[in-house]
C-alpha atoms as a PDB file:
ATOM      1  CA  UNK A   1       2.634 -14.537  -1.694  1.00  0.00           C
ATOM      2  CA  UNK A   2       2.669 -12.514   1.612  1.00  0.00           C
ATOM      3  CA  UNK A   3       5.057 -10.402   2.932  1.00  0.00           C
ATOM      4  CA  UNK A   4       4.442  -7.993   5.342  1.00  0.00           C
ATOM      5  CA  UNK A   5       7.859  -5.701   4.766  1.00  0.00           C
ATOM      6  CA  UNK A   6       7.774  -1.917   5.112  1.00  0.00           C
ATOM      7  CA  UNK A   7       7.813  -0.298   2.158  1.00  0.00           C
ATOM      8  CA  UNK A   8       9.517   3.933   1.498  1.00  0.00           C
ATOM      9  CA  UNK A   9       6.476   5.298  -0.037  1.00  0.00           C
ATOM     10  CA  UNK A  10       8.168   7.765  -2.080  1.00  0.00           C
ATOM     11  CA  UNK A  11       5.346   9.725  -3.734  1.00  0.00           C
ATOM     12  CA  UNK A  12       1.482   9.962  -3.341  1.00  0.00           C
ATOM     13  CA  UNK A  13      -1.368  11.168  -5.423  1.00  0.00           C
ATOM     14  CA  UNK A  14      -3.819  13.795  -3.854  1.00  0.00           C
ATOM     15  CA  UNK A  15      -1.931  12.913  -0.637  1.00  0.00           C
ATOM     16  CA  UNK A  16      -3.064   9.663  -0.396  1.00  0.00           C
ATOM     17  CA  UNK A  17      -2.661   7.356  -3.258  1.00  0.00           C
ATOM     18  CA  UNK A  18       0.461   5.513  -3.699  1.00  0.00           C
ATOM     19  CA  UNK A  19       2.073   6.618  -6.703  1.00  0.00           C
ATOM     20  CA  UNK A  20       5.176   5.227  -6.249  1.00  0.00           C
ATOM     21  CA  UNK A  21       7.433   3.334  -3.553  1.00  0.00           C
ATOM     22  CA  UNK A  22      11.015   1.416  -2.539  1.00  0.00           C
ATOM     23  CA  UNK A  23      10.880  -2.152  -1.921  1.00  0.00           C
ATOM     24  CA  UNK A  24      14.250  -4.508  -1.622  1.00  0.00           C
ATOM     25  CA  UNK A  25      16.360  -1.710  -3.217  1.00  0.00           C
ATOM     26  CA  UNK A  26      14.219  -1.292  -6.383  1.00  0.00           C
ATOM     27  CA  UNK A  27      11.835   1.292  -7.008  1.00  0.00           C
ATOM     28  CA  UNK A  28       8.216   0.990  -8.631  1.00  0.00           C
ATOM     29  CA  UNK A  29       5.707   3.030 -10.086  1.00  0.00           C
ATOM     30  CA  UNK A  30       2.061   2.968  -9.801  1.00  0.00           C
ATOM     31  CA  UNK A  31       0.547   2.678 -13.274  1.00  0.00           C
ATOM     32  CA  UNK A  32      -2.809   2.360 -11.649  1.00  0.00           C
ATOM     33  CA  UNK A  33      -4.799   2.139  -8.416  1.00  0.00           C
ATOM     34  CA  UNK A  34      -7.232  -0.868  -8.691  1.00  0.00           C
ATOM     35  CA  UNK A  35      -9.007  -0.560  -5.293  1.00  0.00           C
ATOM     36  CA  UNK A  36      -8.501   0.728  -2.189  1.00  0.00           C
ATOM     37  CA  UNK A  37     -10.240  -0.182   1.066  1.00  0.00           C
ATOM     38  CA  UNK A  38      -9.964   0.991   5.274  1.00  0.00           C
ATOM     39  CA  UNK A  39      -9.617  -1.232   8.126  1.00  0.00           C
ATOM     40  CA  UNK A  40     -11.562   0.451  11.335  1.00  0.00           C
ATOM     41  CA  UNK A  41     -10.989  -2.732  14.795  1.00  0.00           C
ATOM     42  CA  UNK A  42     -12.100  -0.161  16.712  1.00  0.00           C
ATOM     43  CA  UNK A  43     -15.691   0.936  15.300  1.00  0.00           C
ATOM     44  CA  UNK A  44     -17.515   1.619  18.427  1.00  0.00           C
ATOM     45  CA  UNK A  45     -14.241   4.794  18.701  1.00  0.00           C
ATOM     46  CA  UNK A  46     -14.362   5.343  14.792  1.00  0.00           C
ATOM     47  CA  UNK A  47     -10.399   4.720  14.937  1.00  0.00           C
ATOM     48  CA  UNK A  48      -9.554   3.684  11.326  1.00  0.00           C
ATOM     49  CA  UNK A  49      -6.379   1.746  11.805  1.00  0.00           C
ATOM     50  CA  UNK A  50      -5.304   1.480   7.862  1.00  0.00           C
ATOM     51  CA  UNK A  51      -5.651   2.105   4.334  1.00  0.00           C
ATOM     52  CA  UNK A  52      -5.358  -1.019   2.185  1.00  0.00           C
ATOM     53  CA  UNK A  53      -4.312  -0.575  -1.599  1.00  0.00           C
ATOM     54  CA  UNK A  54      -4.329  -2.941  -4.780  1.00  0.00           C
ATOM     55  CA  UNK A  55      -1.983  -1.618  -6.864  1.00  0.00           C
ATOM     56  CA  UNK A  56      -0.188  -2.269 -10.329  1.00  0.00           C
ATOM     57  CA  UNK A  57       2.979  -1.670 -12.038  1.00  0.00           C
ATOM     58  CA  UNK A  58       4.720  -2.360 -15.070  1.00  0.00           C
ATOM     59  CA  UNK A  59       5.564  -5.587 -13.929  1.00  0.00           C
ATOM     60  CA  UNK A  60       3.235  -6.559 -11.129  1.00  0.00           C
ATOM     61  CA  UNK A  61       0.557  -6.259  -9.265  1.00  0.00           C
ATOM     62  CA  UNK A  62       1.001  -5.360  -5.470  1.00  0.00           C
ATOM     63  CA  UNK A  63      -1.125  -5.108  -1.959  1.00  0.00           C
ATOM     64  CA  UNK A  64       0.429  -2.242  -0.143  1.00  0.00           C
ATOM     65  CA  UNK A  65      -1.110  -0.717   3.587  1.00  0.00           C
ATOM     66  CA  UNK A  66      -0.560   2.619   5.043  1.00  0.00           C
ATOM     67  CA  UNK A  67      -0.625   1.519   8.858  1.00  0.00           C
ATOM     68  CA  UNK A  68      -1.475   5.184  10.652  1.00  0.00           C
ATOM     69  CA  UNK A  69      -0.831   4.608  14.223  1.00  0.00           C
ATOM     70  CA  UNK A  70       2.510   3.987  13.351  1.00  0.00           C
ATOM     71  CA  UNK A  71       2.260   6.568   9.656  1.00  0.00           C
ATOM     72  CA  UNK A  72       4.240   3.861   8.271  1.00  0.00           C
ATOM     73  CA  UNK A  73       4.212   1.833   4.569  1.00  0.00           C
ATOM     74  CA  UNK A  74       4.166  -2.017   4.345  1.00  0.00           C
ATOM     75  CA  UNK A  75       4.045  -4.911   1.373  1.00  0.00           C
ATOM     76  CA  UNK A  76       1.390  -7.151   2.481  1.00  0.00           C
ATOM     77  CA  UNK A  77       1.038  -9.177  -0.819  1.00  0.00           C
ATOM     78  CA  UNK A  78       2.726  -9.506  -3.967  1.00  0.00           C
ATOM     79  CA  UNK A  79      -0.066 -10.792  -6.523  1.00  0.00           C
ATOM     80  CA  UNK A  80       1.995 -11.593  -9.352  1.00  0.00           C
ATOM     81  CA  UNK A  81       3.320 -10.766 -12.746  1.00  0.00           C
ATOM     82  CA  UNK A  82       0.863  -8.963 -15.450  1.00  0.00           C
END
């Protein structure tokens, strides 16, 4: 399903990595990045607009984005239950 809400990313790994996040009032953990990926519209400026991440809890798996022009966290997808 996608979503496209911001997200409180609460902690990171190495800076970078969600480890874990708000979303609707509840809070998840990352058990495990799966993949991560970068979205660059603007290649001919090397502007890298986001970071994409596949990422799993407990529960679910998630797509979450760091969107840095705006340094801010969204839920683009939720995959499903494990």
């Amino acid at each position: 399903m996608t979503i496209h809400e911001p997200i409180d990313m609460t902690s990171k790994d190495h800076g970078y990595f969600p480890k874990a996040f708000f979303w609707r009032g509840h809070r998840y953990v990352v058990d495990a990045v799966e993949q991560c990926w970068t979205v660059a519209r603007r290649r001919w400026m090397g502007r890298i607009e986001r970071h994409g991440f596949r990422v799993r809890t407990r529960n679910a798996t998630y797509v979450l984005y760091h969107d840095l022009s705006r340094n801010a966290w969204y839920m683009e997808r939720n995959i499903g239950k494990r």
